[in-house]
Protein backbone atom coordinates (compact mmCIF):
# COMPACT_ATOMS: atom_id res chain seq x y z
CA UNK A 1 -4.17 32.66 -42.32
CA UNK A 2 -1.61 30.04 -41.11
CA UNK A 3 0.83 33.05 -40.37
CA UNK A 4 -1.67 34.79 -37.71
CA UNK A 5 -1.53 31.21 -35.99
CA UNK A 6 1.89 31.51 -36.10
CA UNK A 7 2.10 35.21 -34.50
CA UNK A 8 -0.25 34.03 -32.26
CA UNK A 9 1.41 31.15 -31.03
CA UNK A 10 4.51 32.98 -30.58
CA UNK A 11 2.81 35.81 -28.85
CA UNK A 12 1.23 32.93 -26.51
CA UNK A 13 5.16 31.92 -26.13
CA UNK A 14 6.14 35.21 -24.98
CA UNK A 15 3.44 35.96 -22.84
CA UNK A 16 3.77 32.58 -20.53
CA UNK A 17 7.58 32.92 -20.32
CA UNK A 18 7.32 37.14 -19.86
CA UNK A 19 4.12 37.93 -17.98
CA UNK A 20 3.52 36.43 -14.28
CA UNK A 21 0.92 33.85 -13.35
CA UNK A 22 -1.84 35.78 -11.56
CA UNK A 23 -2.88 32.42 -9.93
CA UNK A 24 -0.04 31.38 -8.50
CA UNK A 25 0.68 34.74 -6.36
CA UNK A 26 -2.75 34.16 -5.49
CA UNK A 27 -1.75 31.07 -3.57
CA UNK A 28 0.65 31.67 -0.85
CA UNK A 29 1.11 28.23 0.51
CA UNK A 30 2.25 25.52 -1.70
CA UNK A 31 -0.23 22.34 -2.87
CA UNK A 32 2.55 20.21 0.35
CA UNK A 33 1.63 22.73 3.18
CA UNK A 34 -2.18 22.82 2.02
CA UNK A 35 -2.50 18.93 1.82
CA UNK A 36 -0.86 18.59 4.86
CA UNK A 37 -2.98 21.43 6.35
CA UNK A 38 -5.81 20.08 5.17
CA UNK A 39 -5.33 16.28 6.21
CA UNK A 40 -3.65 16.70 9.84
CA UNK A 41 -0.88 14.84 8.91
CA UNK A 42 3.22 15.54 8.27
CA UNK A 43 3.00 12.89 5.23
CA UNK A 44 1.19 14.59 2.50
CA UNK A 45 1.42 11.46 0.50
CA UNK A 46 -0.93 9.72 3.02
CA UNK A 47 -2.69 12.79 2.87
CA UNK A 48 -3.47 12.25 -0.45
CA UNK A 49 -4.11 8.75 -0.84
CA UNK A 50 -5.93 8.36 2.19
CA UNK A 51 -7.97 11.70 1.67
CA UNK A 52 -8.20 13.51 -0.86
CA UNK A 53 -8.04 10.55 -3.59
CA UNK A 54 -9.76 8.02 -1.39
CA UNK A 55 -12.02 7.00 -4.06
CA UNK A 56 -9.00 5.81 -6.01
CA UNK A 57 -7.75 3.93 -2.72
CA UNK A 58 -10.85 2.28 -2.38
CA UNK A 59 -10.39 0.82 -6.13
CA UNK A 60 -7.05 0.12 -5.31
CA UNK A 61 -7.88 -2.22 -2.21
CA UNK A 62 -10.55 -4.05 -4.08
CA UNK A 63 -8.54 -4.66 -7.52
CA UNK A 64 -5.63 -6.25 -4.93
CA UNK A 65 -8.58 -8.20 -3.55
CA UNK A 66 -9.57 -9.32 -6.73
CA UNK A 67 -5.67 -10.20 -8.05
CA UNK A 68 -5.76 -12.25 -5.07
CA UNK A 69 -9.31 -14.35 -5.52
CA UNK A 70 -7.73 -14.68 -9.35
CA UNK A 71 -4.86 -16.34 -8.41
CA UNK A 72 -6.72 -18.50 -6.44
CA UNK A 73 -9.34 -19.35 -9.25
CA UNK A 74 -6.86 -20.03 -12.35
CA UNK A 75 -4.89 -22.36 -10.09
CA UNK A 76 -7.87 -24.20 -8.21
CA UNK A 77 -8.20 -26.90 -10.84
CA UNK A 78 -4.12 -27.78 -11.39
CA UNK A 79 -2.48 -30.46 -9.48
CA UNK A 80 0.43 -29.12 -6.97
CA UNK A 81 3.71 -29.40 -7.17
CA UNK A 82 4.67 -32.92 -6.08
CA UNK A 83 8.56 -31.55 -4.88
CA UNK A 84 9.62 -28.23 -4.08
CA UNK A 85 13.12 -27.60 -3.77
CA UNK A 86 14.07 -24.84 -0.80
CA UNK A 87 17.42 -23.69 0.30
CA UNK A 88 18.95 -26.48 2.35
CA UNK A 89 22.70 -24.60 2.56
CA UNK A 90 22.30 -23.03 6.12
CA UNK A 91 23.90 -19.71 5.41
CA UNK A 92 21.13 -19.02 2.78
CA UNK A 93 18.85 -19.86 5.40
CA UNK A 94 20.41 -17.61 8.03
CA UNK A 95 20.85 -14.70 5.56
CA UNK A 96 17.17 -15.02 4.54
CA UNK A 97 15.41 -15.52 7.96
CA UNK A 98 18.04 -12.12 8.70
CA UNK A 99 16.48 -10.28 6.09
CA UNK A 100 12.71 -11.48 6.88
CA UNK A 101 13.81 -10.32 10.27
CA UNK A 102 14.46 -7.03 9.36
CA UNK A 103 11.37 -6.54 6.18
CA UNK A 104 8.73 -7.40 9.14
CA UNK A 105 10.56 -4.98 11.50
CA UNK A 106 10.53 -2.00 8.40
CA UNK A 107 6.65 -3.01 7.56
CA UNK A 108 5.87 -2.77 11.41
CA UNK A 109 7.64 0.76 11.39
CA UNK A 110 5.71 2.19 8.47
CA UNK A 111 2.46 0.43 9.41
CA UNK A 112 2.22 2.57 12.30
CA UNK A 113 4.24 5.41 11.65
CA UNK A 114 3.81 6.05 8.01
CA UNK A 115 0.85 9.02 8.16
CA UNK A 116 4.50 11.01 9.90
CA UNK A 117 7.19 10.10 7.30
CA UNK A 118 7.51 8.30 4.09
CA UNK A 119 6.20 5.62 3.80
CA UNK A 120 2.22 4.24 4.37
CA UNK A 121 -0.01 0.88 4.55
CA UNK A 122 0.88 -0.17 0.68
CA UNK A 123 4.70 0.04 1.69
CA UNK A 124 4.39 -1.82 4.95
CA UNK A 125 1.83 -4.07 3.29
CA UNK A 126 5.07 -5.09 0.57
CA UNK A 127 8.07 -5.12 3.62
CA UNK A 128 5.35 -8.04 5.32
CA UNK A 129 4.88 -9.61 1.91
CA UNK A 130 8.59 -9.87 1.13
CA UNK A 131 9.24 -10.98 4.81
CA UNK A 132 6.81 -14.00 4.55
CA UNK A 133 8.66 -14.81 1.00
CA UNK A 134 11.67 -15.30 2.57
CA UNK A 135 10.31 -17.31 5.53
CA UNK A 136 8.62 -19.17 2.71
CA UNK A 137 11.91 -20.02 0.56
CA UNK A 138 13.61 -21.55 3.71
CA UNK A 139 10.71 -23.47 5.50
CA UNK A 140 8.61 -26.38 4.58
CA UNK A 141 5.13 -25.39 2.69
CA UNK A 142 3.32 -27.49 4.80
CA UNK A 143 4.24 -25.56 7.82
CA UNK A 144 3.57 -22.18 6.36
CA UNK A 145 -0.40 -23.51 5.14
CA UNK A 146 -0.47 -24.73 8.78
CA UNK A 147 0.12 -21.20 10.77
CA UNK A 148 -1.92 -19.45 7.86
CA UNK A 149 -4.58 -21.63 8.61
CA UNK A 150 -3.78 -21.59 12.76
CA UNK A 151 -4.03 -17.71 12.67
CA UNK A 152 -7.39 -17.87 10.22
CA UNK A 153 -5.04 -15.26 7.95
CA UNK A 154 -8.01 -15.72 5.27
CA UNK A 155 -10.73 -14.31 7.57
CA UNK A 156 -8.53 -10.91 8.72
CA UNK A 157 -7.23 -10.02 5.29
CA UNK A 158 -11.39 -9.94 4.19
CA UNK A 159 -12.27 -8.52 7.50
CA UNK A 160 -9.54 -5.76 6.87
CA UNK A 161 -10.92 -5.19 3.43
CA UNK A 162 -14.75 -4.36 4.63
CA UNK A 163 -13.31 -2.43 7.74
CA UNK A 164 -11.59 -0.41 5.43
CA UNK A 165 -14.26 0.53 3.19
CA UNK A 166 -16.59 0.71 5.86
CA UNK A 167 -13.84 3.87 7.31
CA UNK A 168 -13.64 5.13 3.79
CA UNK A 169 -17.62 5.07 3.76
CA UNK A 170 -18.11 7.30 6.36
CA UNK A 171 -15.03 9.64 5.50
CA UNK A 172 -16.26 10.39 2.54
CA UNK A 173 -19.69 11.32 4.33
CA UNK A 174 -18.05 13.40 5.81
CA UNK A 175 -17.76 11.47 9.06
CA UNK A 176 -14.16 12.12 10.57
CA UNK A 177 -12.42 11.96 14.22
CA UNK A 178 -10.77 15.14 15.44
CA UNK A 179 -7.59 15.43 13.25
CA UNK A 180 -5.37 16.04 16.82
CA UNK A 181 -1.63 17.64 16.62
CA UNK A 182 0.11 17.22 14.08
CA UNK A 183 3.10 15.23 14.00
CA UNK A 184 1.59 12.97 17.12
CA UNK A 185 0.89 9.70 16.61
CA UNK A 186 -2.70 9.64 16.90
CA UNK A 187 -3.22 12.65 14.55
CA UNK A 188 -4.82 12.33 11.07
CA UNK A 189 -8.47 11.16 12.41
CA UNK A 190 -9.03 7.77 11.04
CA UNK A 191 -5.98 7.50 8.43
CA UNK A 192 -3.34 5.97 11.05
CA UNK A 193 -5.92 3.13 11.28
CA UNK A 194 -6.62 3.24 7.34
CA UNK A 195 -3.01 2.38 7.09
CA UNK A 196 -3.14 -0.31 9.35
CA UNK A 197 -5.65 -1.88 7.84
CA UNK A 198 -4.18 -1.51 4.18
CA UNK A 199 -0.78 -2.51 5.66
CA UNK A 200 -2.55 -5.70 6.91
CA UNK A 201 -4.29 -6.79 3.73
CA UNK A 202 -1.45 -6.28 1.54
CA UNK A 203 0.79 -8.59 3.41
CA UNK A 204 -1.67 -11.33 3.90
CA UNK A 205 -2.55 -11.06 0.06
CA UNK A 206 0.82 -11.40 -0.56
CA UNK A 207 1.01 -14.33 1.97
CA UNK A 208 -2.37 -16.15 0.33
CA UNK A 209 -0.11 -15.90 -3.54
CA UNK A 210 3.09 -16.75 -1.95
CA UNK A 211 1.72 -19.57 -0.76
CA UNK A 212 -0.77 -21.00 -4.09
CA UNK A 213 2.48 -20.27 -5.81
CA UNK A 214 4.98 -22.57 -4.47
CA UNK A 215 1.95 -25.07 -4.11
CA UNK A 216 1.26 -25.26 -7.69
CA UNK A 217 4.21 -23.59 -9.37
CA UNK A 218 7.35 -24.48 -6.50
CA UNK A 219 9.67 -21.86 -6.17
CA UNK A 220 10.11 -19.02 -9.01
């Protein structure tokens, strides 16, 4: 018996590397034109995350959310860090406040831009992140609690969260703006806001652990 599974598995062999796939001629645009056919917009990546695996973006937003509260809770009941050392030398502090320069510039691009070309809201959300790090190594703490208070960061990055689902909520619905021309800015329906939004929460999450970090742990 074991040597007509063997015939057969070599005749399975042959066939796959011999015979054509009938389903593949049947398609004559590839799985990149139909996405971005589909979705309205030149980035099939966005196209996917932001459409046709939305559920999975949704879970994505909400775990980040919850990495976030996390941090918060493990570290409520520790006492901060009485000193934390920063780069004094000012050429560290030039070359950093540079490159914060030019992460917030990058996130700003892709934040708006990134249903067009690679890129997207998780990117731009990590170019904000690692801008505010670097403002973070070269500037007092209790400056940086001070504007994220000033600017009520807390409240947006929730508000962004809800807004978001809220968008994913009625895509899903099947609730969607006109998809426009494609390549324009405003094309897509509601994903070049979708990656605003997720561009926005991810770099004021990132801000909110920045900050608990060097409060009760300094500078890693």
């Amino acid at each position: 018996m074991k040597w007509l599974y063997v015939a057969a598995s070599i005749a399975l062999f042959f066939k796959m590397l011999i015979l054509p796939d009938p389903a593949a001629e049947a398609i004559d645009l590839s799985a990149v034109e139909l996405i971005v056919q589909d979705s309205g917009v030149p980035n099939a990546v966005s196209g996917i995350i932001f459409r046709n695996r939305l559920y999975d973006t949704i879970f994505e937003v909400v775990v980040f959310t919850l990495a976030i509260m996390g941090v918060r809770f493990l570290l409520a009941d520790e006492a901060p860090t009485a000193v934390v050392s920063q780069f004094t030398d000012q050429p560290s502090i030039v070359l950093a406040r540079l490159g914060a320069t030019i992460a917030a510039l990058v996130s700003i691009e892709l934040a708006i831009r990134g249903h067009l070309s690679p890129g997207g809201g998780f990117a731009a959300g990590v170019a904000g992140g690692t801008a505010i790090g670097l403002i973070a190594i070269t500037s007092s703490p209790q400056w940086m609690q001070a504007i994220y208070e000033r600017w009520h960061a807390a409240t947006w990055e929730k508000v962004s969260v809800l807004v978001f689902i809220g968008l994913a909520v009625l895509t899903l619905a099947g609730l969607e703006l006109p998809q426009g021309e494609l390549g324009a800015l405003t094309s897509g329906g509601v994903m070049p806001l979708m990656n605003l939004l997720v561009a926005v929460k991810v770099a004021l999450g990132s801000w909110a652990a920045v900050l608990i970090f060097i409060r009760y742990r300094g500078l890693l």
